[in-house]
Protein backbone atom coordinates (compact mmCIF):
# COMPACT_ATOMS: atom_id res chain seq x y z
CA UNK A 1 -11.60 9.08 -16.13
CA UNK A 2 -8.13 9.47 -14.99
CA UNK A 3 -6.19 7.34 -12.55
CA UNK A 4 -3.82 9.57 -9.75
CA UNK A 5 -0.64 8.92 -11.18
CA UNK A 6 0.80 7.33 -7.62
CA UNK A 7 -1.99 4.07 -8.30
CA UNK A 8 0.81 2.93 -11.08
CA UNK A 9 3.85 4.52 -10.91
CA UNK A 10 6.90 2.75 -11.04
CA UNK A 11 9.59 3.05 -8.38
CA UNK A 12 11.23 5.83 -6.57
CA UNK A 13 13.87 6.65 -4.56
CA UNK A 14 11.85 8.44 -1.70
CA UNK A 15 8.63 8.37 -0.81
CA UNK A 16 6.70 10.30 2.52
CA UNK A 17 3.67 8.36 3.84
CA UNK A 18 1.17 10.58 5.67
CA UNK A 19 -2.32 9.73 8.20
CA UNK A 20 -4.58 12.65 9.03
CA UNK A 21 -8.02 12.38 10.42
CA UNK A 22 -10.65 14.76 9.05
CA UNK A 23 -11.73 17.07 12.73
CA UNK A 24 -15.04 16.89 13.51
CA UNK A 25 -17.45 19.59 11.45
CA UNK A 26 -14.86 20.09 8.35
CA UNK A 27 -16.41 17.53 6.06
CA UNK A 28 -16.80 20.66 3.74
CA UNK A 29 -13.53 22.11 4.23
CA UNK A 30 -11.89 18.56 3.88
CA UNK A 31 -13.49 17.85 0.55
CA UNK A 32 -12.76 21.31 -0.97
CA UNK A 33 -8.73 20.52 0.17
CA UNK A 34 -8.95 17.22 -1.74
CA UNK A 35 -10.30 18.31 -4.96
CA UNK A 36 -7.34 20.71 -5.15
CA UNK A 37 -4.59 17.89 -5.22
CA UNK A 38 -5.23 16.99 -9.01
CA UNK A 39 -3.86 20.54 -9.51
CA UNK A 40 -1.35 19.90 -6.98
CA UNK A 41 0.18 17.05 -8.20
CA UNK A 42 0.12 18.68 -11.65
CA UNK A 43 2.38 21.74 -10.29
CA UNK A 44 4.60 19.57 -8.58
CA UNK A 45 5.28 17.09 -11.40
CA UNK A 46 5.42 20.12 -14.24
CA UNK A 47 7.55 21.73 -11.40
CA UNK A 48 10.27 19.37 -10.82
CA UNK A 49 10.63 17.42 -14.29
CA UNK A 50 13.63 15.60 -12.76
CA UNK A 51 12.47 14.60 -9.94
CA UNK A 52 9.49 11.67 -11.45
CA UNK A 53 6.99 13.07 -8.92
CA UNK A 54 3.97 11.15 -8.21
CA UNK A 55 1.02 11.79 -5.38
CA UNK A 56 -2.11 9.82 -4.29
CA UNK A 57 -4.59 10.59 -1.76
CA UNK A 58 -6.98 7.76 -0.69
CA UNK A 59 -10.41 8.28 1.67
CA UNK A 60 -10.39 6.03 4.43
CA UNK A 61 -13.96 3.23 4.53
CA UNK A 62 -15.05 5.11 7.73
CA UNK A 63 -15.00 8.74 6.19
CA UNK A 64 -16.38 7.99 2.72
CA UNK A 65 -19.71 8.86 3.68
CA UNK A 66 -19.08 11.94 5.58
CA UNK A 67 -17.32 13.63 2.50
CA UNK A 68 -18.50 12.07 -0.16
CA UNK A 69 -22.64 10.79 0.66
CA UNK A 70 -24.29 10.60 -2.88
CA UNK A 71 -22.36 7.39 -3.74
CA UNK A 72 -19.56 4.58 -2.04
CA UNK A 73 -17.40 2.56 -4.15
CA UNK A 74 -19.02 -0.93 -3.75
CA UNK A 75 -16.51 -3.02 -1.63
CA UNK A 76 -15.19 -0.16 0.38
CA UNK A 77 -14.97 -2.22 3.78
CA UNK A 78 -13.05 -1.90 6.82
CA UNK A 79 -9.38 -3.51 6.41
CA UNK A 80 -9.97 -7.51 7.23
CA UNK A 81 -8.11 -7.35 10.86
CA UNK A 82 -6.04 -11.09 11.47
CA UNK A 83 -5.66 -12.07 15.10
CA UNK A 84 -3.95 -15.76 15.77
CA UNK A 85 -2.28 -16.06 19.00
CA UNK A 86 0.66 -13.73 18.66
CA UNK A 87 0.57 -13.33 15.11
CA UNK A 88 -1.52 -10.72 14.33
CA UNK A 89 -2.45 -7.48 11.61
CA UNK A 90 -4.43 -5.07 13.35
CA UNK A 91 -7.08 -2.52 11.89
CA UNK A 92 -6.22 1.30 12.49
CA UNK A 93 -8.99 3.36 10.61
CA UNK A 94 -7.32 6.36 9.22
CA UNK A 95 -9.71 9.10 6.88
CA UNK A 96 -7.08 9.65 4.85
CA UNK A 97 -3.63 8.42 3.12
CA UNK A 98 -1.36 10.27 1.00
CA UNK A 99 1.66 8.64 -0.58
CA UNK A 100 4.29 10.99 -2.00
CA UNK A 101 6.53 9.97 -3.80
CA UNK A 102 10.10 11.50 -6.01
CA UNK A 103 13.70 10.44 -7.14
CA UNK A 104 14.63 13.59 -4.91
CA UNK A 105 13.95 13.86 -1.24
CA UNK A 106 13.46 17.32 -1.00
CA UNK A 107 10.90 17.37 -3.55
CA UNK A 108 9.37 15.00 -1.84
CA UNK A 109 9.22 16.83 1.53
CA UNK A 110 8.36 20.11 -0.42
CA UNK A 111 5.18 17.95 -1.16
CA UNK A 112 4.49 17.21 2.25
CA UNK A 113 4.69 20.74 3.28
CA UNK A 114 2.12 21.34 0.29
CA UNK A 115 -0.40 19.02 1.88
CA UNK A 116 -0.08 20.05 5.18
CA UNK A 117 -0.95 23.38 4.30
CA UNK A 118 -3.80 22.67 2.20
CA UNK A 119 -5.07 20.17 5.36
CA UNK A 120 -4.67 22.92 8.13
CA UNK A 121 -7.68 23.18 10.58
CA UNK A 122 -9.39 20.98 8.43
CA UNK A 123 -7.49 17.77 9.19
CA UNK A 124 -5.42 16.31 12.19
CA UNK A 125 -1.78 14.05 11.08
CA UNK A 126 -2.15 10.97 12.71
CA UNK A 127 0.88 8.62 11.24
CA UNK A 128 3.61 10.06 9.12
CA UNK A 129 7.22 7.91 7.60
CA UNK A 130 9.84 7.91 5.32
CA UNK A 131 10.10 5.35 2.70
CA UNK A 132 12.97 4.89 0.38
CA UNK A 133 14.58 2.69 -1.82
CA UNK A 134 17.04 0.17 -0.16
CA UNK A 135 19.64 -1.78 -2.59
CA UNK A 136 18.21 -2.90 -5.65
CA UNK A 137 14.52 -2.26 -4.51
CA UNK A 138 15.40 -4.60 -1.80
CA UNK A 139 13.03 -5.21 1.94
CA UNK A 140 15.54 -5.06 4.61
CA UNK A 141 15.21 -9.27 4.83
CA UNK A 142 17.89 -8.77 2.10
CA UNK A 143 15.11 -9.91 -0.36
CA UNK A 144 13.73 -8.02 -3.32
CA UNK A 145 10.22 -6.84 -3.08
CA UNK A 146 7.57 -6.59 -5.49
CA UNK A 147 8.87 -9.62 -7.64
CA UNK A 148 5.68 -10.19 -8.12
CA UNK A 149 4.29 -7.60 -9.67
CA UNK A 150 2.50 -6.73 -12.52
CA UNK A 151 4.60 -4.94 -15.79
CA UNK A 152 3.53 -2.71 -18.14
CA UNK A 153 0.25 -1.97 -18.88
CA UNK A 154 -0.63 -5.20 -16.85
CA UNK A 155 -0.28 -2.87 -14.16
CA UNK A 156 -3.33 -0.77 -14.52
CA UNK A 157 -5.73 -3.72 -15.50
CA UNK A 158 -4.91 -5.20 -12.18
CA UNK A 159 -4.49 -1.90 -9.98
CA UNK A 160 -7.76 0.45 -11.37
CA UNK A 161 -11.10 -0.37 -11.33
CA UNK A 162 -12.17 -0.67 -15.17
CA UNK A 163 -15.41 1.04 -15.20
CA UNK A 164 -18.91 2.69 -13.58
CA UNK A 165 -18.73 5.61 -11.78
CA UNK A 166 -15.30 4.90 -9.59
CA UNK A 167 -13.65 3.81 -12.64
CA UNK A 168 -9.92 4.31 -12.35
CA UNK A 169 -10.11 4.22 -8.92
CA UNK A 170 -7.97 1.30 -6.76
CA UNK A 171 -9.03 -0.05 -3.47
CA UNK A 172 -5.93 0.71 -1.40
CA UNK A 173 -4.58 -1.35 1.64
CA UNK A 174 -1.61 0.30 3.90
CA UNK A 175 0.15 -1.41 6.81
CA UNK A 176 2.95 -0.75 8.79
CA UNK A 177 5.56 -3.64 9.33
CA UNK A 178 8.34 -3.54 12.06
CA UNK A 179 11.16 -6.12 11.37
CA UNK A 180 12.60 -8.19 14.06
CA UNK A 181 15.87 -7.61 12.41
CA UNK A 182 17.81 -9.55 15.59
CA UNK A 183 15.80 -12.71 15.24
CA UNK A 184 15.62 -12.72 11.72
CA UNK A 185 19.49 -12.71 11.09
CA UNK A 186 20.08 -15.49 13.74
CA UNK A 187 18.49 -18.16 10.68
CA UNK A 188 20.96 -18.93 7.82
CA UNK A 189 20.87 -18.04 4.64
CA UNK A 190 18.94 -21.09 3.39
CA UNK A 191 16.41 -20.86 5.82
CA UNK A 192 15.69 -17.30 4.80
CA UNK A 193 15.65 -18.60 1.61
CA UNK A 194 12.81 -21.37 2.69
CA UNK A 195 10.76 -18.30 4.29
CA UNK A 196 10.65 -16.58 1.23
CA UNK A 197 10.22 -19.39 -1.35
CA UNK A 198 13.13 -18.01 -3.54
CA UNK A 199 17.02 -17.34 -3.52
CA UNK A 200 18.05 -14.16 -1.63
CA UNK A 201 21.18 -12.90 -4.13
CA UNK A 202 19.84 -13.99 -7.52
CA UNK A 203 16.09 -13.69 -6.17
CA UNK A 204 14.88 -16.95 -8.41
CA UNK A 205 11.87 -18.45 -7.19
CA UNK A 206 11.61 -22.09 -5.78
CA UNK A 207 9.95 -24.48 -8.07
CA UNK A 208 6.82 -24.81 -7.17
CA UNK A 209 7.59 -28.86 -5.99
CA UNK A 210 10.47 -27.14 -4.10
CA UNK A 211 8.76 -24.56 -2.01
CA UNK A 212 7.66 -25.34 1.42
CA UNK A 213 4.32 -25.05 2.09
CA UNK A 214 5.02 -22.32 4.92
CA UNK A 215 6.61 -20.30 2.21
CA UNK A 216 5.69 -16.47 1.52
CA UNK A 217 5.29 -16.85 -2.14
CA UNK A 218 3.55 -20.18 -1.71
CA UNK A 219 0.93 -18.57 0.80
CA UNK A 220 0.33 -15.29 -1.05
CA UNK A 221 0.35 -16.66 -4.98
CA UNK A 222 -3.20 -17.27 -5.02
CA UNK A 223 -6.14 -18.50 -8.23
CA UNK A 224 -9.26 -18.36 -7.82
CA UNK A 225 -11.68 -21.09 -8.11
CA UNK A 226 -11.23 -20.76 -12.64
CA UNK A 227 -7.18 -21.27 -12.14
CA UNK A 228 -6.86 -16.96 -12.46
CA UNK A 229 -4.00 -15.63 -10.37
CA UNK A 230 -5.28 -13.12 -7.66
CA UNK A 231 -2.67 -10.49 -7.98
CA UNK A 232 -2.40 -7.01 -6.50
CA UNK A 233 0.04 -4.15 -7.46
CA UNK A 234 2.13 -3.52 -4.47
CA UNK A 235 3.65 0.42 -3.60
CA UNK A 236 5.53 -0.68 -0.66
CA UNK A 237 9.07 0.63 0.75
CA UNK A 238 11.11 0.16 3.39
CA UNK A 239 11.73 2.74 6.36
CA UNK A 240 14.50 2.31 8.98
CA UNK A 241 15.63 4.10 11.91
CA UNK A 242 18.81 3.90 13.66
CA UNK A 243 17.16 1.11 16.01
CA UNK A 244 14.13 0.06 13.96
CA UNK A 245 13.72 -1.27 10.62
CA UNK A 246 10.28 -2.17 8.53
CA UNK A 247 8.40 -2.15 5.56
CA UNK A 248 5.17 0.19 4.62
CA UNK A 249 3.30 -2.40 2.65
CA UNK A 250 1.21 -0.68 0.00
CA UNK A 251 -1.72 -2.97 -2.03
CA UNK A 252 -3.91 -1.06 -4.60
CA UNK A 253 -6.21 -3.42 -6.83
CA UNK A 254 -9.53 -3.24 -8.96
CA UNK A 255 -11.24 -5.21 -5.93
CA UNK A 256 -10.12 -5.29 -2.15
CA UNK A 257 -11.08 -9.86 -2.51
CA UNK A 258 -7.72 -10.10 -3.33
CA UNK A 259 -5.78 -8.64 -0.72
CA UNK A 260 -8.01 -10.22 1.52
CA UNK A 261 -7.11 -13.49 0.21
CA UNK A 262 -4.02 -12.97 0.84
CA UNK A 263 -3.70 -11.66 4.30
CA UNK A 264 -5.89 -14.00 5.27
CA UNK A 265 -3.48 -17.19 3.69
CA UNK A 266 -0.37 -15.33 5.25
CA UNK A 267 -2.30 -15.63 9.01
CA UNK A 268 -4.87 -18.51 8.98
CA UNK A 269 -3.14 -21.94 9.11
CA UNK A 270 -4.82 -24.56 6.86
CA UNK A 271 -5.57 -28.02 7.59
CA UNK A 272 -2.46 -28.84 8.01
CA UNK A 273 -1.70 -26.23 10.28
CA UNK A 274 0.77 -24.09 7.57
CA UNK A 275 0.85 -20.64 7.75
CA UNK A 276 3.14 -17.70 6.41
CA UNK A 277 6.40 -18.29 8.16
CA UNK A 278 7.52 -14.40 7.65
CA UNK A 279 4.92 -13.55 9.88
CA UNK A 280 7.07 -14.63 12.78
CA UNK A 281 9.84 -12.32 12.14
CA UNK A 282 7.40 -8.98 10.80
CA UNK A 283 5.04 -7.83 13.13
CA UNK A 284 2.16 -5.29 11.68
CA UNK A 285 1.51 -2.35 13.99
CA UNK A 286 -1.59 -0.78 11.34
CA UNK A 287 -4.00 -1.61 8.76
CA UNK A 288 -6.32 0.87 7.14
CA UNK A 289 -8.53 0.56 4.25
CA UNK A 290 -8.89 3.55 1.40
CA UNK A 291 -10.36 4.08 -2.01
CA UNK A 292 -8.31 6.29 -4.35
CA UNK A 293 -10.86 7.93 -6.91
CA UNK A 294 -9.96 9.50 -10.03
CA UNK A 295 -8.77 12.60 -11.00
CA UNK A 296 -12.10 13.88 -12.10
CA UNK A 297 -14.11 13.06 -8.90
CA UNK A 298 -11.76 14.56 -6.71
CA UNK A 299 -11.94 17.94 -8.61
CA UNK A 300 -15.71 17.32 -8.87
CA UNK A 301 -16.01 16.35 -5.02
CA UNK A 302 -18.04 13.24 -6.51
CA UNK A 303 -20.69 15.47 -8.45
CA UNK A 304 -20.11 13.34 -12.08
């Protein structure tokens, strides 16, 4: 099998995030548009050599079984909704996600006008943004995101699922952050520092007897119960507005248990009553579930 290129792909400079909903009765239609992208995101990479192209398309957990019925990726589950008091990361079921991605915007629009032709009468936009690199791959906090992350071919063993019939496939998680910009540059620099765990300039981590318990990097580096780290390979990128600023958060693992883990640590308090403290300065406004399958079964609508 082969992995969509957008699962693993390094950085860009511009990315377009699009939503659509399949309409009612063009199941058919909707499945024959997908298993044309492999050959799309072929002509648009071979295309524009400069440009680093990558796409992915992901099927939402509520559509799977209207397009593709024969078989489901195994944990394919609605995104895992958090609700406490005013803290909260809401499910929004989209069908499907496309992430689109180039080191040259108008390649990257020239992709979205590709896709919305190939999706016409077969499949309603619900959500589009524009993501792009800010700084040195920077969130608009002032803090670099995606420290964490996996290198090299690291990447792929913790991003694609290794084998069966979805193999290199990724369980994809999307949400859609809005900053409180106002209230978050009212703290100090140290105390945006505390948030995060690590420095802001030189973006070195607190030691670990250093880091508050409330800390982002405290709450979402996570082992399981043999000491293994729970890590996900995050997509994500900034958007901004004139008035609004945010983050499209981006998870795509072998499993969906460890995003889970994580949102779930960022939201729930534990005994004693910690939680993520960024949380109170991001607010998430969707949260949609998707598998991205390989190459292969998109061309093959599934039939392998």
């Amino acid at each position: 099998m082969t992995a969509q290129a957008g699962i693993c792909a390094e950085s860009n400079l511009h990315a377009y995030y699009l939503m659509f909903d399949v309409l009612p009765g063009q199941e058919a239609a909707a499945r024959s548009a997908l298993a044309k992208t492999p050959a799309l995101w072929r002509e648009l990479t071979q295309g524009y050599p400069d440009a680093a192209f990558s796409g992915l398309v992901a099927v939402g957990d509520r559509v799977w079984d209207r397009l593709y019925p024969r078989a489901r990726p195994s944990e394919l589950v609605p995104f895992p909704a958090q609700l406490q008091g005013k803290r909260s990361a809401p499910e929004t079921p989209f069908d499907l996600f496309f992430q689109l991605r180039a080191d040259r915007l108008d390649v990257a629009y020239i992709a979205v006008q590709r896709v919305m032709a190939l999706l016409a009468g077969r499949a309603e936009l619900k959500y589009e943004r524009q993501g792009f690199r800010y700084l040195d791959c920077r969130d608009f906090t002032g803090f670099v995101d995606g420290t964490e992350n996996p290198q090299g071919e690291h990447r792929a063993e913790v991003a694609l699922v290794a084998e069966g019939p979805f193999a290199d496939g990724s369980y994809v998680h999307v949400q859609h952050y809005r900053h409180n910009m106002a209230k978050w540059q009212r703290l100090s620099v140290p105390s945006q520092e505390d948030v995060y765990g690590r420095t802001k300039v030189e973006n070195i981590e607190y030691d670990s007897d250093k880091k508050p318990p409330t800390a982002h990097t405290k709450r979402t580096s996570l082992k399981d119960e043999a000491g293994n780290s729970l890590e996900i390979l995050r997509q994500s990128m900034p958007w901004g507005t004139a008035a609004e600023q945010g983050l499209v958060f981006i998870s795509c693992c072998h499993t969906p248990r460890h995003f889970t883990r994580m949102l779930d640590s960022m939201f729930q308090a534990d005994g004693a009553g910690h939680f993520d403290h960024l949380t109170l300065f991001t607010q998430a406004e969707t949260g949609s579930a998707f598998f991205a399958p390989s190459l292969e079964w998109l061309v093959k609508s599934g039939e392998l």
